[in-house]
Protein backbone atom coordinates (compact mmCIF):
# COMPACT_ATOMS: atom_id res chain seq x y z
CA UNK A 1 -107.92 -42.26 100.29
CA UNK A 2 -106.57 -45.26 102.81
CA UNK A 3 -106.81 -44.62 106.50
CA UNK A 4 -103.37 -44.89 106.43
CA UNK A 5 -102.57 -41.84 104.62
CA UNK A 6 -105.18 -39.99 106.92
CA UNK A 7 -103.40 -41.40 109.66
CA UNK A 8 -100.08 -39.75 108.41
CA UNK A 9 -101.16 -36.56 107.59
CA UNK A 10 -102.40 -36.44 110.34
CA UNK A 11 -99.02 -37.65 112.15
CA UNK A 12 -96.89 -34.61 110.29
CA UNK A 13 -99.11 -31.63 111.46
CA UNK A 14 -100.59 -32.52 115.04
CA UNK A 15 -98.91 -34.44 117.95
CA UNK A 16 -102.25 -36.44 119.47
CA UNK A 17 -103.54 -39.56 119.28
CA UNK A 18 -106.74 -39.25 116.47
CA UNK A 19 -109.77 -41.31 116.61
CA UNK A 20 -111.04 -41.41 112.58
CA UNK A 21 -114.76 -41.14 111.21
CA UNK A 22 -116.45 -40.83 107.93
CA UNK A 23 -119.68 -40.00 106.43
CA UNK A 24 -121.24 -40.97 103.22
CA UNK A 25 -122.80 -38.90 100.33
CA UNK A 26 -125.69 -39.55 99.23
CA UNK A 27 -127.86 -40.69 96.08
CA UNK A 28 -131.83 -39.76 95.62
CA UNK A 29 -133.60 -42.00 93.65
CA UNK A 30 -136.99 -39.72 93.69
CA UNK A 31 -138.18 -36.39 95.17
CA UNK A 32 -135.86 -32.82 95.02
CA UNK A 33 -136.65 -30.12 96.22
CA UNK A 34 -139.51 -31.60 97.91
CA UNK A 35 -137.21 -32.07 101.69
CA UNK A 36 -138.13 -28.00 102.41
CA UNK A 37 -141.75 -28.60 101.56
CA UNK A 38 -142.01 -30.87 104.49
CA UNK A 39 -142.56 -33.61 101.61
CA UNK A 40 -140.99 -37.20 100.85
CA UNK A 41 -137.87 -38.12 99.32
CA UNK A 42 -136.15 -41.68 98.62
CA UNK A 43 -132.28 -41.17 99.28
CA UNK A 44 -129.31 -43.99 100.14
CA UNK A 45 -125.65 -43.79 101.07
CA UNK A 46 -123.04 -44.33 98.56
CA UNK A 47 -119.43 -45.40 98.86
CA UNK A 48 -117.92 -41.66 98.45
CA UNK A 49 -117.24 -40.35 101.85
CA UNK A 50 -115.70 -37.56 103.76
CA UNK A 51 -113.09 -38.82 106.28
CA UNK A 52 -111.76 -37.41 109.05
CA UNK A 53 -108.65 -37.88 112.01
CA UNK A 54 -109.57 -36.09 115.09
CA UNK A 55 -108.09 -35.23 118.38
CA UNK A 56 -108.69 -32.47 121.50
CA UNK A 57 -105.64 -30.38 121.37
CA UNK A 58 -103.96 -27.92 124.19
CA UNK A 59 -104.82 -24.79 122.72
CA UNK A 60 -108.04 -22.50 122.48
CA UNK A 61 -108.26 -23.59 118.61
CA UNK A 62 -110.26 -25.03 115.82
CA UNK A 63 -107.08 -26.34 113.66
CA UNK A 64 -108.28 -28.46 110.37
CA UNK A 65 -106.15 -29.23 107.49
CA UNK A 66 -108.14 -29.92 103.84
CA UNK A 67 -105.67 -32.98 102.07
CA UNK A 68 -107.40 -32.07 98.88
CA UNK A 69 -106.80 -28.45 98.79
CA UNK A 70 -103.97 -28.12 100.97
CA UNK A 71 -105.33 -25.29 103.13
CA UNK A 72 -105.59 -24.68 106.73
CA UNK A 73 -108.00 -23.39 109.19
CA UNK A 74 -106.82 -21.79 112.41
CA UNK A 75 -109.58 -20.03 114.28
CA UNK A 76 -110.05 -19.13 118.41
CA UNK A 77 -112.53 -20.69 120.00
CA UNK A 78 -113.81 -17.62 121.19
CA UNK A 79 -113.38 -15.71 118.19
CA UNK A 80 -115.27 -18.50 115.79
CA UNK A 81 -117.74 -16.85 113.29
CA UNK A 82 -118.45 -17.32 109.75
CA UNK A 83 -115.70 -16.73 106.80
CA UNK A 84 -116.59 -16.32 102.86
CA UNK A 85 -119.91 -17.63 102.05
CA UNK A 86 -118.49 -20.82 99.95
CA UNK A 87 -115.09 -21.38 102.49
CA UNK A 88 -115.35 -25.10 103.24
CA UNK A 89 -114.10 -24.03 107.37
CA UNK A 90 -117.69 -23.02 107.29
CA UNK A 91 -119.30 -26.40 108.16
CA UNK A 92 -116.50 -27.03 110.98
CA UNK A 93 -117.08 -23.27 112.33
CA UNK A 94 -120.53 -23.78 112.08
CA UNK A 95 -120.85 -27.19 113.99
CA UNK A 96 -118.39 -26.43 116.55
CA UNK A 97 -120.21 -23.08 117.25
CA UNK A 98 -123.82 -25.17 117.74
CA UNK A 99 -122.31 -27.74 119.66
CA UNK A 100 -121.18 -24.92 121.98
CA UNK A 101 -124.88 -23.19 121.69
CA UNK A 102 -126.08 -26.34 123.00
CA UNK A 103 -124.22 -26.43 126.37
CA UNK A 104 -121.24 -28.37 125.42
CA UNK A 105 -118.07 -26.82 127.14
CA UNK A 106 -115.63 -26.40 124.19
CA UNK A 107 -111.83 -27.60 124.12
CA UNK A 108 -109.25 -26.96 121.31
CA UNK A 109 -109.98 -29.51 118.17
CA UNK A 110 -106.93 -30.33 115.67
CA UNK A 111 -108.67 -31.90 112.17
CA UNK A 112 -107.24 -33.39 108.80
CA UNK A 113 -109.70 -34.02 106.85
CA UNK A 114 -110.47 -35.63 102.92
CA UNK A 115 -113.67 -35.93 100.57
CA UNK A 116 -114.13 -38.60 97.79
CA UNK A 117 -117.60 -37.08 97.14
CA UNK A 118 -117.48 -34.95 94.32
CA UNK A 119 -118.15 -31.54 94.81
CA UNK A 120 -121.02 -29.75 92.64
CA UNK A 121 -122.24 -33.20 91.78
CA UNK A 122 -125.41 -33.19 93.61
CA UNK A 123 -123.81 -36.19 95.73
CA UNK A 124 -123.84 -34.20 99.19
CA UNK A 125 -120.34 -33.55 99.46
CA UNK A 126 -120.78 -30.56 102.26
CA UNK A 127 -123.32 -32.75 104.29
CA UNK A 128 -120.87 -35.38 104.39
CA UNK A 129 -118.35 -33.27 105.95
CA UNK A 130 -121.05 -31.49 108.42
CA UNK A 131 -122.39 -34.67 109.73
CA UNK A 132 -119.01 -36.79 110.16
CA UNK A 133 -117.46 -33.74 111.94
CA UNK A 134 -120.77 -33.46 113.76
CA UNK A 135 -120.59 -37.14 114.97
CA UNK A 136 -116.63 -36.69 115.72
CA UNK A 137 -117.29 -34.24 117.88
CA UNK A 138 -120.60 -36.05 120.03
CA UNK A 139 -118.52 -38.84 120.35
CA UNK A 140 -115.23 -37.31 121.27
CA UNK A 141 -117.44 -34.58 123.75
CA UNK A 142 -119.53 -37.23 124.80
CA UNK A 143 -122.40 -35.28 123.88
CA UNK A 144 -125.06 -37.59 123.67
CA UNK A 145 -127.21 -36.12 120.85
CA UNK A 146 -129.01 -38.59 119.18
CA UNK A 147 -128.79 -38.79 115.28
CA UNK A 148 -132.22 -36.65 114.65
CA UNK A 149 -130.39 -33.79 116.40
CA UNK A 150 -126.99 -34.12 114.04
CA UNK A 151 -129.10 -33.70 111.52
CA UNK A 152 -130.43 -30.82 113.11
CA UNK A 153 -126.89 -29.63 113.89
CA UNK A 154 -125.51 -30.32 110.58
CA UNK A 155 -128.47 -28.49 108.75
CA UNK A 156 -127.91 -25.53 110.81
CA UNK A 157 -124.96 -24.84 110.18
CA UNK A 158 -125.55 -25.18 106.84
CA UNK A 159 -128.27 -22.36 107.13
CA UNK A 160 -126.27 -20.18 109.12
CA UNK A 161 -123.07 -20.47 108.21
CA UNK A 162 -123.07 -21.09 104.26
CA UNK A 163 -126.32 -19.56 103.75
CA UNK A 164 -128.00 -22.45 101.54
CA UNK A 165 -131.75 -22.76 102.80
CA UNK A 166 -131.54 -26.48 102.36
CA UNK A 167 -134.10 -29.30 104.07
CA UNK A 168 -132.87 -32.27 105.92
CA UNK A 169 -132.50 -35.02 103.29
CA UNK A 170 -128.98 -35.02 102.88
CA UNK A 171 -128.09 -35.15 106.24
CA UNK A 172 -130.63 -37.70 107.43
CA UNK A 173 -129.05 -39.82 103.91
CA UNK A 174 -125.74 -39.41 105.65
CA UNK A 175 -126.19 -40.40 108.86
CA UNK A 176 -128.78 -43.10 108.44
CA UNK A 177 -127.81 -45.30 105.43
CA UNK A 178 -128.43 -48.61 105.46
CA UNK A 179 -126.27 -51.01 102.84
CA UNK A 180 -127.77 -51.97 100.21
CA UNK A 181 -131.18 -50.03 100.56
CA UNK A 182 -132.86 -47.22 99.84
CA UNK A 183 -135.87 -45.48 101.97
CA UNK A 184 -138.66 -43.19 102.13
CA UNK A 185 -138.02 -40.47 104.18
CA UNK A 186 -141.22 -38.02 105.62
CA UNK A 187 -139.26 -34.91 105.84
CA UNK A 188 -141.62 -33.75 108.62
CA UNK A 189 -142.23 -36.90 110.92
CA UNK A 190 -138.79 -38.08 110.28
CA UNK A 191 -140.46 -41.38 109.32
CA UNK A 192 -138.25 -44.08 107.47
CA UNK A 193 -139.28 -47.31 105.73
CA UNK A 194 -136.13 -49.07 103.94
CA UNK A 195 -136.43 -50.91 100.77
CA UNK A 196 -133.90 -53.10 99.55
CA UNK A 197 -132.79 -52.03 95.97
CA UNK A 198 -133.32 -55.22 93.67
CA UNK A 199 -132.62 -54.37 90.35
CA UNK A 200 -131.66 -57.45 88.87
CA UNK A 201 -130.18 -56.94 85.57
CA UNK A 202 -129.94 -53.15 85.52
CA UNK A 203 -127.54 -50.84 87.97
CA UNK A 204 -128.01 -47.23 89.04
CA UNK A 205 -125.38 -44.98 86.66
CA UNK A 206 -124.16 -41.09 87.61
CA UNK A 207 -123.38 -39.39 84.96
CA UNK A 208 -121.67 -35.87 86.27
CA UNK A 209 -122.03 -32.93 84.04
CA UNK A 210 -119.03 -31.60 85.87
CA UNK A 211 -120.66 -28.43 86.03
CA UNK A 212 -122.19 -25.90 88.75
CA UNK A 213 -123.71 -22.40 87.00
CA UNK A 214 -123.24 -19.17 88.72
CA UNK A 215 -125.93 -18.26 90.69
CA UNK A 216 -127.33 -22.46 92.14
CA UNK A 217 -126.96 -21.45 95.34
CA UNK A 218 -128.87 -17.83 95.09
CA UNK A 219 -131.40 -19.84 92.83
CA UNK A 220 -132.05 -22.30 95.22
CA UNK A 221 -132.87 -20.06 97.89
CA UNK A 222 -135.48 -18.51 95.50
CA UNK A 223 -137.35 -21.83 95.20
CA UNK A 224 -137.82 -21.67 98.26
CA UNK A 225 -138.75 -18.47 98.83
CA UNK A 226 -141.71 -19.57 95.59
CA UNK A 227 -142.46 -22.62 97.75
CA UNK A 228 -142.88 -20.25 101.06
CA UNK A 229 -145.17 -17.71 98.92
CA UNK A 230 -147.21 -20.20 97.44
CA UNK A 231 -148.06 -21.86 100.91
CA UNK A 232 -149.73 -18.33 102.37
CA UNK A 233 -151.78 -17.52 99.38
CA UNK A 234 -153.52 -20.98 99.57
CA UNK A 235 -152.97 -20.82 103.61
CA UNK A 236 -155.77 -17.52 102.62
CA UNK A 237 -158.14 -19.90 101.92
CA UNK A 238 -157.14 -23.12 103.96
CA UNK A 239 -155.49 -21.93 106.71
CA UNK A 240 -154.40 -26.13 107.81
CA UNK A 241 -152.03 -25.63 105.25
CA UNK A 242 -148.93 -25.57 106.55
CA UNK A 243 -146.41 -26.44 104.03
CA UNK A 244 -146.73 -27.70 99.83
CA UNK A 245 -146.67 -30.99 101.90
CA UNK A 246 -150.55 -30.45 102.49
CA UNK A 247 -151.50 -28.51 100.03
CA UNK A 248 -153.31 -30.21 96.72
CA UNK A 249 -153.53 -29.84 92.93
CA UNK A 250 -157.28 -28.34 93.06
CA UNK A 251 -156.13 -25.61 96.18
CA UNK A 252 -154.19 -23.77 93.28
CA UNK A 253 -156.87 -23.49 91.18
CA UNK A 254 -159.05 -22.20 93.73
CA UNK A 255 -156.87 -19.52 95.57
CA UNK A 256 -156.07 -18.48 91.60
CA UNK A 257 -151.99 -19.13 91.51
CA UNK A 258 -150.78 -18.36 88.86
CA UNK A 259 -147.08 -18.43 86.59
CA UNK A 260 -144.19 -19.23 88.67
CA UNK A 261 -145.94 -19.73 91.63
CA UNK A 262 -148.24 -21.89 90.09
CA UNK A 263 -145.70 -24.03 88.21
CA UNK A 264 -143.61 -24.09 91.63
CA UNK A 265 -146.06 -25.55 93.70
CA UNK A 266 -147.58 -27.66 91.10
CA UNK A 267 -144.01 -29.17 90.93
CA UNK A 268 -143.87 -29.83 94.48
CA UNK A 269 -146.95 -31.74 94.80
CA UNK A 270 -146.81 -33.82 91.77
CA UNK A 271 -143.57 -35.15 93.00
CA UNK A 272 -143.98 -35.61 96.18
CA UNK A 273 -146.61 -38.44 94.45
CA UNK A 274 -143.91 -39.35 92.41
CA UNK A 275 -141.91 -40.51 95.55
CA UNK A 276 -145.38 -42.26 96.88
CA UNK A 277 -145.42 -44.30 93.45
CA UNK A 278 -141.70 -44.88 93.16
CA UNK A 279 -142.49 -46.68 96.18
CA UNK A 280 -145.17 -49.39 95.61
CA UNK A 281 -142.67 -49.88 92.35
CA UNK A 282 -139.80 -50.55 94.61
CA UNK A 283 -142.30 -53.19 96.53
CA UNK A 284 -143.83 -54.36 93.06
CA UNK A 285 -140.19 -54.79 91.09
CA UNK A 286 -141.90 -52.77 88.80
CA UNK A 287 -138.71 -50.79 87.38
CA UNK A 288 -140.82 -49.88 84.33
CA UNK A 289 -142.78 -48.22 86.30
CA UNK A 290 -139.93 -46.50 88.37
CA UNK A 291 -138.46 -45.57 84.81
CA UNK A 292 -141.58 -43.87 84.18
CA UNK A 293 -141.70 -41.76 87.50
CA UNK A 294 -138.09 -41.10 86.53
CA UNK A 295 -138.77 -39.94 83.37
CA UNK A 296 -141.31 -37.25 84.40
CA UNK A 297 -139.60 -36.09 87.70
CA UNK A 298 -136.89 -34.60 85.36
CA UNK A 299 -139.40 -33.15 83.14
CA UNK A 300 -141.12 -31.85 85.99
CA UNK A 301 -137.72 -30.12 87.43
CA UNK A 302 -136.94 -28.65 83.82
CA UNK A 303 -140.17 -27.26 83.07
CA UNK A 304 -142.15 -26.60 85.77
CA UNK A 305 -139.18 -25.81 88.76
CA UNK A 306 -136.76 -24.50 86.01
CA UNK A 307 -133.94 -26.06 87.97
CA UNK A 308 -132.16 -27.86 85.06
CA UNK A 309 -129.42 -26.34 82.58
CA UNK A 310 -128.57 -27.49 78.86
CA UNK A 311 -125.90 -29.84 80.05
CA UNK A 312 -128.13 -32.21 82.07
CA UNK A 313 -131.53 -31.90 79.43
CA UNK A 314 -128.59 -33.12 76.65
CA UNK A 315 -127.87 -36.02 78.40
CA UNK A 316 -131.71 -36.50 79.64
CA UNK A 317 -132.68 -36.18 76.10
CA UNK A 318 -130.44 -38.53 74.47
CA UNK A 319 -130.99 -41.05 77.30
CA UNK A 320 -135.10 -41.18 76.17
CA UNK A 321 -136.12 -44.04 74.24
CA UNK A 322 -133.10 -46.04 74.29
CA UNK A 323 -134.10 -49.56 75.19
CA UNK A 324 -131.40 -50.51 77.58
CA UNK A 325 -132.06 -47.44 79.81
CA UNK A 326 -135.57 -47.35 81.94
CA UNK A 327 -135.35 -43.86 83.60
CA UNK A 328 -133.53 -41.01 83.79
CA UNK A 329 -133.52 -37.66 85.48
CA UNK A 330 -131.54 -34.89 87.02
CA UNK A 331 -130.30 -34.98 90.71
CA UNK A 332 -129.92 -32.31 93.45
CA UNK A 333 -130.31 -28.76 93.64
CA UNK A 334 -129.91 -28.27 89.73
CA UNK A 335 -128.42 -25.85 87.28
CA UNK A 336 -125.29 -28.80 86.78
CA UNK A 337 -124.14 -31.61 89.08
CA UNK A 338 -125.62 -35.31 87.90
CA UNK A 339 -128.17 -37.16 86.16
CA UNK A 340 -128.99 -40.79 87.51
CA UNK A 341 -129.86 -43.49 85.31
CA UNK A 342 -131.68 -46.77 85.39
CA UNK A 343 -129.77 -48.45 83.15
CA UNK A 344 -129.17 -52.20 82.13
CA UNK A 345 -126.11 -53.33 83.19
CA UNK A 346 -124.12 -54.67 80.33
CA UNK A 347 -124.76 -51.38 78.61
CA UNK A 348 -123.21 -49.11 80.63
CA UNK A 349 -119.85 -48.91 77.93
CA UNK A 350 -122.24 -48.61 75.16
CA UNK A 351 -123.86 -45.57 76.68
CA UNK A 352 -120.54 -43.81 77.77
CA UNK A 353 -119.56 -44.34 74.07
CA UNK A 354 -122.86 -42.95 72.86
CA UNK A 355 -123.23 -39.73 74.51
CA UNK A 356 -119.33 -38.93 75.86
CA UNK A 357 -118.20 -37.54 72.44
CA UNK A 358 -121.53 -35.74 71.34
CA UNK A 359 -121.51 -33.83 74.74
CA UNK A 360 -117.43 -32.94 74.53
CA UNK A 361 -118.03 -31.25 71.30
CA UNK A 362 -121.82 -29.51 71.93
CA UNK A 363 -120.55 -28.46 75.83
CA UNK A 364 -116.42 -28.45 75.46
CA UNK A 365 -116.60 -30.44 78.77
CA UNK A 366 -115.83 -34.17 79.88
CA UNK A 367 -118.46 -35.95 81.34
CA UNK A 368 -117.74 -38.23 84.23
CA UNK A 369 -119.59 -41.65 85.03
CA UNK A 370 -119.94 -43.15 88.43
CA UNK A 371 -120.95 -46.42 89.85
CA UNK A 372 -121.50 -47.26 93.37
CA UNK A 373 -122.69 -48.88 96.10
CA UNK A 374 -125.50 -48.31 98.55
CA UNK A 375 -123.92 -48.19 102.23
CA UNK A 376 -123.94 -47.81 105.91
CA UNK A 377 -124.10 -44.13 107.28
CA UNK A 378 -121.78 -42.43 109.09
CA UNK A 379 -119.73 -44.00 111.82
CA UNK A 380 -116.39 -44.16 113.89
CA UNK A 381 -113.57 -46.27 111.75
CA UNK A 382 -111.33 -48.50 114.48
CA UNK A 383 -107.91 -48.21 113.48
């Protein structure tokens, strides 16, 4: 959607003069469910954003409009607390509540706001709209947080106020793209090392189950809660443990883990070396060997952190051993959303027409198929 038609939305509901911002989703290349094991991921920003007009107002209110679903929220500042567990006001209730936590005075905000970044997708579509509200409102406030503490913000809120347990990937991917790279992120140091994305002949390819199964969120928070179990029983023996981050393939042997635990936190370790190796590759221009790492992170999320559903496996499945394609794998949370694929680039049409009609008929669904490009993070737009 054009600034423009922000701009007049904006114009028929509210009478101030808006300043406008938007914030990126997000790709990762390498390494879920690894951000809430203090581990490493490799995320970028893509061109699908959240954008928002914003402007004090002269009432006591939080007052944002949704474009896409044509809804309103009107809440009083002093009466701002959390609504239905999935309600979208959430992340602005949320934000606006921490910002106020944090010792900034509070005025009346009026909002319209819009989101390119498919929802359900795995893409990041509610950390887009946490962090460019966040940053709307600590440059409009003059707040002076810094971008680590957004994230901070932004990941609160979504702990708080929509109740997913998630890490700090998405927002940090938000915030701190960088066009046309990619980068390691140390989910505990907040380390980043950017590497541009050279891959010649071959492009990055979504491929968007367009479905979400009942029960990702609740599932997610049980990961987790594995994750969190595993850590004290080896913590029993080696008590430096603090998180899967520092824990190693022989400690779950020793302390005796065993089924899901086991296959959890076997999960979590053996990708977080994925995302070590998926490195040197990106250094290397080894996208074989990236392929490869692709390749067994999604059999790694299927079989050993049961994340995956039939819909994504079909696709991964069908994508093996094709010559144009290097790697494949699922991407986010799980149980629906995408699969990203290393694919050559004058094959993209012959892959769509490979798998688009199998998958209508086995799954009664359309597929949809995204391309992108890696961008800046999340910043003021000058009108």
């Amino acid at each position: 959607m054009s600034l423009n038609t922000l701009k007049k939305e904006f114009e028929t509901r509210f009478s101030g003069q808006p300043r406008y911002f938007k914030s990126p989703g997000r790709i990762n290349l390498i390494g879920d469910h690894t951000d809430y094991n203090d581990g490493f991921v490799m995320p970028a920003a893509i061109n699908r954003y959240a954008q928002m007009a914003v402007s004090f107002n002269e009432t006591e209110s939080l007052i944002v409009r949704s474009i896409d679903l044509s809804e309103t929220l009107n809440m009083n500042l002093n009466q701002l607390e959390a609504k239905g567990q999935s309600s979208w006001g959430n992340y602005f209730i949320g934000v606006l509540v921490i910002f106020g936590e944090r010792g900034v005075p509070l005025k009346g905000i009026d909002c319209v706001f819009t989101s390119d970044v498919p929802v359900g997708a795995g893409l990041s579509s509610s950390a887009a709209i946490a962090c460019c509200f966040a940053f709307a409102l600590n440059e409009m406030f003059e707040a002076c947080f810094t971008k680590n503490e957004l994230v901070d913000i932004a990941q609160e809120a979504e702990h708080r106020f929509a109740q997913v347990m998630c890490g700090n990937m998405d927002q940090t991917a938000s915030l701190f793209g960088k066009a046309g790279q990619v980068f390691k992120f140390d989910c505990r140091s907040r380390e980043k090392a950017f590497h541009s994305l050279n891959l010649n002949d071959f492009t990055l390819l979504l491929v968007d189950t367009k479905v979400k199964h009942a029960l990702a969120e609740t599932a997610y928070n049980q990961r987790r809660e594995a994750c969190e179990s595993a850590v004290k029983l080896i913590q029993s023996k080696y008590p430096s443990v603090k998180s899967l981050r520092d824990a190693q393939l022989e400690m779950i042997a020793e302390v005796g883990l065993s089924g899901k635990l086991k296959a959890r936190a076997e999960f979590v370790i053996e990708e977080n070396e994925r995302v070590n190796q998926a490195e040197i590759c990106l250094d290397q221009n080894d996208l074989t060997g990236l392929g490869q790492l692709m390749w067994a992170s999604h059999k790694g999320l299927s079989e050993k952190y049961d994340v995956s559903c039939p819909e994504l496996d079909y696709i991964i499945e069908r994508s093996y051993g094709l010559s144009y394609i290097k790697g494949a794998r699922m991407m986010g949370g799980g149980f629906g959303g995408c699969c990203i694929v290393l694919i050559q680039s004058n094959a993209v049409n012959d892959f769509k027409r490979l798998i688009e009609a199998p998958f209508s008929k086995e799954f009664n669904s359309a597929l949809e198929f995204y391309q992108f490009e890696l961008v800046d993070g999340t910043e003021e737009v000058i009108n």
